[in-house]
Every structure is written in C-alpha cells, then in structure tokens.
C-alpha atoms as a PDB file:
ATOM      1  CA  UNK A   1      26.349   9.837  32.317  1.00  0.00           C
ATOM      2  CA  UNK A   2      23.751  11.654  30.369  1.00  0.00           C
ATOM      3  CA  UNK A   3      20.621  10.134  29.172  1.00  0.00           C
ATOM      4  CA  UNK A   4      20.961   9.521  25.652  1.00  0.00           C
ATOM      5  CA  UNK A   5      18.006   8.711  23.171  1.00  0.00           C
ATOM      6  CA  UNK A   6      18.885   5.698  21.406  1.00  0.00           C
ATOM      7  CA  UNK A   7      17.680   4.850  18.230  1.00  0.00           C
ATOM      8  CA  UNK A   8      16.355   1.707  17.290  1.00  0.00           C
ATOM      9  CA  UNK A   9      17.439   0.892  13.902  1.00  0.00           C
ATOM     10  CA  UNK A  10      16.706  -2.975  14.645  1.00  0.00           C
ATOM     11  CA  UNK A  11      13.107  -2.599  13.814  1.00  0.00           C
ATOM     12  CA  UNK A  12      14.034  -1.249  10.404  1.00  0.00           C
ATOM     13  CA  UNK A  13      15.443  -3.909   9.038  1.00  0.00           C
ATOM     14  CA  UNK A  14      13.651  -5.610   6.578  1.00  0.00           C
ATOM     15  CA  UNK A  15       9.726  -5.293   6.800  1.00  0.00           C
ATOM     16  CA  UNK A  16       7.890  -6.912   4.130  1.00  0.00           C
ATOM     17  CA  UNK A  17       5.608  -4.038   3.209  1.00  0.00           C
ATOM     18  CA  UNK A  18       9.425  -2.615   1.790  1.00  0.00           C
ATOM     19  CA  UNK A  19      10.339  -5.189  -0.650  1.00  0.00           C
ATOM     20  CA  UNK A  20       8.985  -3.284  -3.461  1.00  0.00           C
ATOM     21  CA  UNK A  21      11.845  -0.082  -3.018  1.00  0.00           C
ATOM     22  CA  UNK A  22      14.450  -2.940  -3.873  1.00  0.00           C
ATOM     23  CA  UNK A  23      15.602  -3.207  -7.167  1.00  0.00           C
ATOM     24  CA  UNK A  24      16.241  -6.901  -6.903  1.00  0.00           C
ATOM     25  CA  UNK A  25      12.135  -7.307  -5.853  1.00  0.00           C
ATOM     26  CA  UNK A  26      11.204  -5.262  -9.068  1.00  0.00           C
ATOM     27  CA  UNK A  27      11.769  -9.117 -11.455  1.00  0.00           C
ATOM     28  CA  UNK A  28       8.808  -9.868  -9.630  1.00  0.00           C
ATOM     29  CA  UNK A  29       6.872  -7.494  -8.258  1.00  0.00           C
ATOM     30  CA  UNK A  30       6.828  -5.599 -11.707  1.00  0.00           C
ATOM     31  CA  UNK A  31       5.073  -8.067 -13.865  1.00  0.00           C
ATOM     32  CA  UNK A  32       2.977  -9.906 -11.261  1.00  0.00           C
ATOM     33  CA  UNK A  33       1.265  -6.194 -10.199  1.00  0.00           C
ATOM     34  CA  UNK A  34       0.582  -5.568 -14.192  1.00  0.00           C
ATOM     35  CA  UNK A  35      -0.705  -8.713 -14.484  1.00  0.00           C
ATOM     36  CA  UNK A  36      -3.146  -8.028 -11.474  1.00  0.00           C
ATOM     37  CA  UNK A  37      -3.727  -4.646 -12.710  1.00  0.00           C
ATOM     38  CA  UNK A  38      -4.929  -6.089 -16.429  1.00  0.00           C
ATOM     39  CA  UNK A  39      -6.981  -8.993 -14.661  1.00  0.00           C
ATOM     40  CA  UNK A  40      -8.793  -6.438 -12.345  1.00  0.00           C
ATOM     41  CA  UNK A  41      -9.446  -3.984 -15.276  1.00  0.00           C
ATOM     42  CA  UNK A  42     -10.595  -6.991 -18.267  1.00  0.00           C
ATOM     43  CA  UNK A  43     -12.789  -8.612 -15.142  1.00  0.00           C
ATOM     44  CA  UNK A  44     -14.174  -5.570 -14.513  1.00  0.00           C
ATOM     45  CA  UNK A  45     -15.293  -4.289 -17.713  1.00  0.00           C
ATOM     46  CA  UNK A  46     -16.540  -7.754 -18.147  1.00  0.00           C
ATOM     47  CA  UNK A  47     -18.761  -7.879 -15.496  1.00  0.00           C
ATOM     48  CA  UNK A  48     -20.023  -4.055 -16.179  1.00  0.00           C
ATOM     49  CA  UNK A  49     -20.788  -5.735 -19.896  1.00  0.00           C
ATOM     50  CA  UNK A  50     -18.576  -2.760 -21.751  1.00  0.00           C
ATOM     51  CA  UNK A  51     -18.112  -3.150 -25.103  1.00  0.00           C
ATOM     52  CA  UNK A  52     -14.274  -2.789 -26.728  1.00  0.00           C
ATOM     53  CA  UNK A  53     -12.656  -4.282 -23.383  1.00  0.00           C
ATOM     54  CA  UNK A  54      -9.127  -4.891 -25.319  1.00  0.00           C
ATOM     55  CA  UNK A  55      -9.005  -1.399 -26.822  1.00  0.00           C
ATOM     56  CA  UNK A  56     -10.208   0.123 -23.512  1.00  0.00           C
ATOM     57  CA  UNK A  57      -7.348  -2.185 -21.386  1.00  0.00           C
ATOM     58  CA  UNK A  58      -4.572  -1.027 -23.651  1.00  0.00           C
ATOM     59  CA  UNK A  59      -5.245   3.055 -22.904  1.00  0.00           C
ATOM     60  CA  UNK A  60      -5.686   2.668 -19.376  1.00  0.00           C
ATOM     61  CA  UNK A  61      -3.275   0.236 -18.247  1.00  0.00           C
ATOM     62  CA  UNK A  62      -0.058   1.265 -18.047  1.00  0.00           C
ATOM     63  CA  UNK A  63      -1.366   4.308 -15.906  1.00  0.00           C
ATOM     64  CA  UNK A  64      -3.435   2.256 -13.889  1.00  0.00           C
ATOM     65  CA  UNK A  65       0.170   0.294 -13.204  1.00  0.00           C
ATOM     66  CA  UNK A  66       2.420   3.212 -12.642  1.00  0.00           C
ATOM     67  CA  UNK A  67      -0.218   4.709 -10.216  1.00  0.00           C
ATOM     68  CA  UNK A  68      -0.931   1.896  -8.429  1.00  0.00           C
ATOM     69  CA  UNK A  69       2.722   1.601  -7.649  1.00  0.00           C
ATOM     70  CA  UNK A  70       2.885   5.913  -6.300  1.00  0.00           C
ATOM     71  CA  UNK A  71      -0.156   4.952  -4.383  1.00  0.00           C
ATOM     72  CA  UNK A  72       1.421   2.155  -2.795  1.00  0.00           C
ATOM     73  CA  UNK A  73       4.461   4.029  -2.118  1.00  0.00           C
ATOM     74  CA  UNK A  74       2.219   6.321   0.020  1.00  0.00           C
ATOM     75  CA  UNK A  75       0.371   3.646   1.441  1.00  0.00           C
ATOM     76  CA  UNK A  76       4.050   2.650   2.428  1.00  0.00           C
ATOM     77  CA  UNK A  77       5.554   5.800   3.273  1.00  0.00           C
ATOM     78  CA  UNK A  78       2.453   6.053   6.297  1.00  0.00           C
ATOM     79  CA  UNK A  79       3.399   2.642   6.941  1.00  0.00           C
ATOM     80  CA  UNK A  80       7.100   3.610   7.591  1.00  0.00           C
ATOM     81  CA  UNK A  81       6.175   7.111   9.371  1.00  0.00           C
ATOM     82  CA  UNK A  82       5.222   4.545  12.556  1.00  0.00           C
ATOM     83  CA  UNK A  83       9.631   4.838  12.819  1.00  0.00           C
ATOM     84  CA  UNK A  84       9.641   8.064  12.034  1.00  0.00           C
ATOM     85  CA  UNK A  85       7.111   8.944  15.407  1.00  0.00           C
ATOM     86  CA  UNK A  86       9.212   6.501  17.638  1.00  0.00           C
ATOM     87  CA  UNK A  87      12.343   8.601  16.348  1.00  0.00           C
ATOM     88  CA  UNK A  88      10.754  11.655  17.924  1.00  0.00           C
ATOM     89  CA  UNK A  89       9.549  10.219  20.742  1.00  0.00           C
ATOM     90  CA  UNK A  90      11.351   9.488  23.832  1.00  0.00           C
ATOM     91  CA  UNK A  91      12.051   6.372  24.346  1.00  0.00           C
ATOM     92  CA  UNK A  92      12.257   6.186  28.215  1.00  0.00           C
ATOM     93  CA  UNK A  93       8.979   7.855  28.261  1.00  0.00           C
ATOM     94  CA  UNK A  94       5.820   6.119  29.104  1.00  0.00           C
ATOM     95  CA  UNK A  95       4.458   7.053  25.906  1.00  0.00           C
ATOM     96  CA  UNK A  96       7.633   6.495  23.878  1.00  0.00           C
ATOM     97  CA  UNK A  97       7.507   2.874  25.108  1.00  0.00           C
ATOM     98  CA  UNK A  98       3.588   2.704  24.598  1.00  0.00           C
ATOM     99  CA  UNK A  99       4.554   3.985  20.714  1.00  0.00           C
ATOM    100  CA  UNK A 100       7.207   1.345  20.811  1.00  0.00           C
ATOM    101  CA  UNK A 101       5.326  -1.659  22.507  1.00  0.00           C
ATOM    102  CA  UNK A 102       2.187  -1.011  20.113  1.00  0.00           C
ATOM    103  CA  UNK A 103       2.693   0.621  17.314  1.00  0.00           C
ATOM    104  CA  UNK A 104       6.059   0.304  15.594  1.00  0.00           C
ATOM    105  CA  UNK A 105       7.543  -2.924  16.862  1.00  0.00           C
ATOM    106  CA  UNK A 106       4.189  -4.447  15.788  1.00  0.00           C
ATOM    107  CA  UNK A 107       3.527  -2.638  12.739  1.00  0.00           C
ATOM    108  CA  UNK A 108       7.188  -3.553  11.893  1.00  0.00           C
ATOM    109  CA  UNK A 109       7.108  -7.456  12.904  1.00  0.00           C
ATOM    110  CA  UNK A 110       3.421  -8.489  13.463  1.00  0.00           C
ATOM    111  CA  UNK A 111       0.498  -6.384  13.076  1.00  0.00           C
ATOM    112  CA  UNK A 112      -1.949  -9.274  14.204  1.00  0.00           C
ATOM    113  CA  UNK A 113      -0.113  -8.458  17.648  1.00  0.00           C
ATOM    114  CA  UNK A 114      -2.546  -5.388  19.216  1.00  0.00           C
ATOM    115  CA  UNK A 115      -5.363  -3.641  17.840  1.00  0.00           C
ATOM    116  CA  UNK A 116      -3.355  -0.581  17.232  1.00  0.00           C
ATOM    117  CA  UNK A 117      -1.224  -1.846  15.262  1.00  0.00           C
ATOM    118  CA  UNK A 118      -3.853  -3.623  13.294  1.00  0.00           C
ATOM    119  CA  UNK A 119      -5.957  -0.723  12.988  1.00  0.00           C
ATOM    120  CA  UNK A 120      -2.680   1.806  11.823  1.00  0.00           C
ATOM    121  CA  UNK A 121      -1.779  -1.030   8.905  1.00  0.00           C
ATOM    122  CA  UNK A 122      -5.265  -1.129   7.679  1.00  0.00           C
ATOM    123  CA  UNK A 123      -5.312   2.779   7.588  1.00  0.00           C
ATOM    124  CA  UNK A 124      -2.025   2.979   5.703  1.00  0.00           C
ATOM    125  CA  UNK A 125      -3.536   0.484   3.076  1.00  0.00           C
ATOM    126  CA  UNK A 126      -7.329   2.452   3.118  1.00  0.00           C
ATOM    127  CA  UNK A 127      -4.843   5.027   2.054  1.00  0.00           C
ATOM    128  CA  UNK A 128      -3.096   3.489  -0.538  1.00  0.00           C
ATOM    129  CA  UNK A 129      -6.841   2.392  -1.495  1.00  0.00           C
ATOM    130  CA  UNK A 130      -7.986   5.718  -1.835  1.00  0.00           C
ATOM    131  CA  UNK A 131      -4.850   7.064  -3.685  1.00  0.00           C
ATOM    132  CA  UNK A 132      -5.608   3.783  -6.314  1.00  0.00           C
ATOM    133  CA  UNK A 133      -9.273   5.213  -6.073  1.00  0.00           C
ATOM    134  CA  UNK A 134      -8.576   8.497  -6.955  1.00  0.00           C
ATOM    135  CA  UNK A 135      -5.392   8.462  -9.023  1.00  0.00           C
ATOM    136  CA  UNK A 136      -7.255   5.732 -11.608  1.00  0.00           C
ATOM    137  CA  UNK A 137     -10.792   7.834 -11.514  1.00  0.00           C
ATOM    138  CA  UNK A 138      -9.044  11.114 -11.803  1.00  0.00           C
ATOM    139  CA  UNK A 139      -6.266  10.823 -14.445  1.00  0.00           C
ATOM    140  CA  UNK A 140      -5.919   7.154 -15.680  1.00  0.00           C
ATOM    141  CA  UNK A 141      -9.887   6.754 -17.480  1.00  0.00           C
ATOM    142  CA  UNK A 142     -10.210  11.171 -17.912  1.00  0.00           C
ATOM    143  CA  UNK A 143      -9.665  10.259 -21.570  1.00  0.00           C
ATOM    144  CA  UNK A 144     -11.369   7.004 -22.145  1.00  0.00           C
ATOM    145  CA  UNK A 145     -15.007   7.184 -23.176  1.00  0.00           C
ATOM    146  CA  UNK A 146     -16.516   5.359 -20.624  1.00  0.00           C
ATOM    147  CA  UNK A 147     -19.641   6.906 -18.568  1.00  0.00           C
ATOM    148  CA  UNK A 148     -18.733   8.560 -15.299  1.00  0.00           C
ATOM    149  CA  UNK A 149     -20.392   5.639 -13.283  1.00  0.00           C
ATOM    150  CA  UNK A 150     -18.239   2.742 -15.311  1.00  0.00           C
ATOM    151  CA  UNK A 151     -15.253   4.771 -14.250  1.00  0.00           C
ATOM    152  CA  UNK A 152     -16.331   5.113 -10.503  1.00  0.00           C
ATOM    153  CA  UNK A 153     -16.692   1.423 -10.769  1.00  0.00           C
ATOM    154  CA  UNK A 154     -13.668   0.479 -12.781  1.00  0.00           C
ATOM    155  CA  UNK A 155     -11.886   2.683 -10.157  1.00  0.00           C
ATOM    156  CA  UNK A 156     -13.402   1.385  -6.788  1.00  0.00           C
ATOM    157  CA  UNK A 157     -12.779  -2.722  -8.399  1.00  0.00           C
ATOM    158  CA  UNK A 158      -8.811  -1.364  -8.356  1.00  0.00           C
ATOM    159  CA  UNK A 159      -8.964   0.224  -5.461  1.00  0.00           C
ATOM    160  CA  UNK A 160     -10.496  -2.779  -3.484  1.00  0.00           C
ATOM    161  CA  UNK A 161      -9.107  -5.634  -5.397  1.00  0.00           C
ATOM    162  CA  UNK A 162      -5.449  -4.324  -5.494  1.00  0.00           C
ATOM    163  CA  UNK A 163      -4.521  -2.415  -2.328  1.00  0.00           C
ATOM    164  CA  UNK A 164      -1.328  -3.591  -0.824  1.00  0.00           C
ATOM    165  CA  UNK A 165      -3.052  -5.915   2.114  1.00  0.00           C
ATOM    166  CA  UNK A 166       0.823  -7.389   1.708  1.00  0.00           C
ATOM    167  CA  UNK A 167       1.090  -4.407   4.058  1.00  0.00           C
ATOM    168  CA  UNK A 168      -0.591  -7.185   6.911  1.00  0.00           C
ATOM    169  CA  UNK A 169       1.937  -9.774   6.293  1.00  0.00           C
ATOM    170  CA  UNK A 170       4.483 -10.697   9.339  1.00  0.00           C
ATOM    171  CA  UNK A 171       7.783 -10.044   8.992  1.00  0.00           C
ATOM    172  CA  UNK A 172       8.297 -12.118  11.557  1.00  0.00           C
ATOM    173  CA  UNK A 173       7.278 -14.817   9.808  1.00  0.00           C
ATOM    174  CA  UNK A 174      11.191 -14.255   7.745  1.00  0.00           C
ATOM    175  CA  UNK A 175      13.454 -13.605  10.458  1.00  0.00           C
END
C-alpha cells in the first residue's frame, strides 16, 4: 500500500483562542470586550488628563470594538495557519513531525509546552497588537480632536492592554 498523508483533524478541535468565531460565545464575548474596550479608553484619557472623556468615548468606541475584534481575527487566523503548515507538510518527514511535535500540537493544546510554540503564540498576539495599534491610531481617533501624541497613546494603551493573551490559554486545560 501507498503512503498516504493523513490529516490530523484531532488537533482542530476546539482550541480556545477559537471561541470567539462561535455564535453561541458572542453572549459573552461581545459585551465583556466593549466593556474592556470603554475601560481601556475612559482610563486612558484619564490618566493623559483629556478634557471631554464621555464625548470623546462615545465617537471612538464602537470602532475601537469592531476593530479590535478584525484584529483579533488576524491575530487568530496566524494562530490557526500553525494547521494550515502541518497540512502541507509531510507528516512522516522529520520536519513534518518536528512541525507537529512543536509547533501545532502545542500551539493547539499547550503553548507553555516548548519555546516554539511559546514564541509563535506570542507573535500571533504582537500581531493582533499591532493590528489594535494601527487600526485604532489610523481610522478609529482620524476624526477626534485629540493631538497626534494622545492618539499614539490612546492607541498603544489598546493595543497593550487588550491583545488577545487568551491566545496563551491551554486547551488542554478543557479536554
């Protein structure tokens, strides 16, 4: 018999960092992400003493929500291309078992498990970070008359205090 490559959809199943795409999730994830959203932005303005913090929270927000969410879809789609490398791969190959061993079974189930797969989570959420970064300073405060370095600032305080570090959680810690 041939040599076929198997895929290994058991590694799919459920990780954490995936929650979010269910609709089920959303009751949850929704409200508790706007809530963080407001808290970072109020606190933030707060401690950068800016005058009209209410009026400024209500134009910004509900951008600073919806692109937090696309940036932590991206953060999540790198997370999930780990699969999409170990479907290319070949399995029986020393690196395709390296990939497996290191990178997506621990990505998947444990990060904390290797370095790699440590170092690959915290890239995926330095992305998201950057998206959040970028996304917030770009479109979500262009209209809002705030000085360029309060925006940098308002920007970088989302970006650091709401990246998806979920994305470090164990699945295994469920199963």
């Amino acid at each position: 018999m041939g040599s076929k490559k198997q895929t290994k959809l058991y590694n799919l199943i459920f990780p954490i960092w995936l929650l979010w795409l269910f609709p089920l999730t959303w009751i949850v994830i929704f409200p508790a992400n706007f809530l963080i959203d407001l808290t970072v932005v109020v606190v933030t303005l707060k401690v950068l003493k800016v005058n009209q913090i209410k009026e400024i929270a209500k134009k910004v927000i509900f951008k600073v929500w919806i692109f937090g969410f696309i940036s932590d879809f991206i953060g999540t789609l790198a997370m999930f291309s780990v699969n999409f490398v170990d479907m290319a791969i070949e399995n029986k190959s020393p690196l395709g078992e390296w990939w497996y061993k290191y990178l997506t079974n621990a990505v998947t189930y444990n990060p904390f498990e290797n370095i790699y797969a440590v170092l690959w989570v915290s890239v995926c959420i330095l992305i998201a970070g950057c998206f959040i970064y970028l996304f917030n300073y770009k479109v979500s405060f262009r209209k809002v008359d705030l000085n360029e370095a309060i925006k940098r600032k308002l920007a970088l305080s989302l970006a650091v205090f709401t990246a998806p570090y979920l994305f470090y959680l164990p699945t295994s810690l469920f199963f």
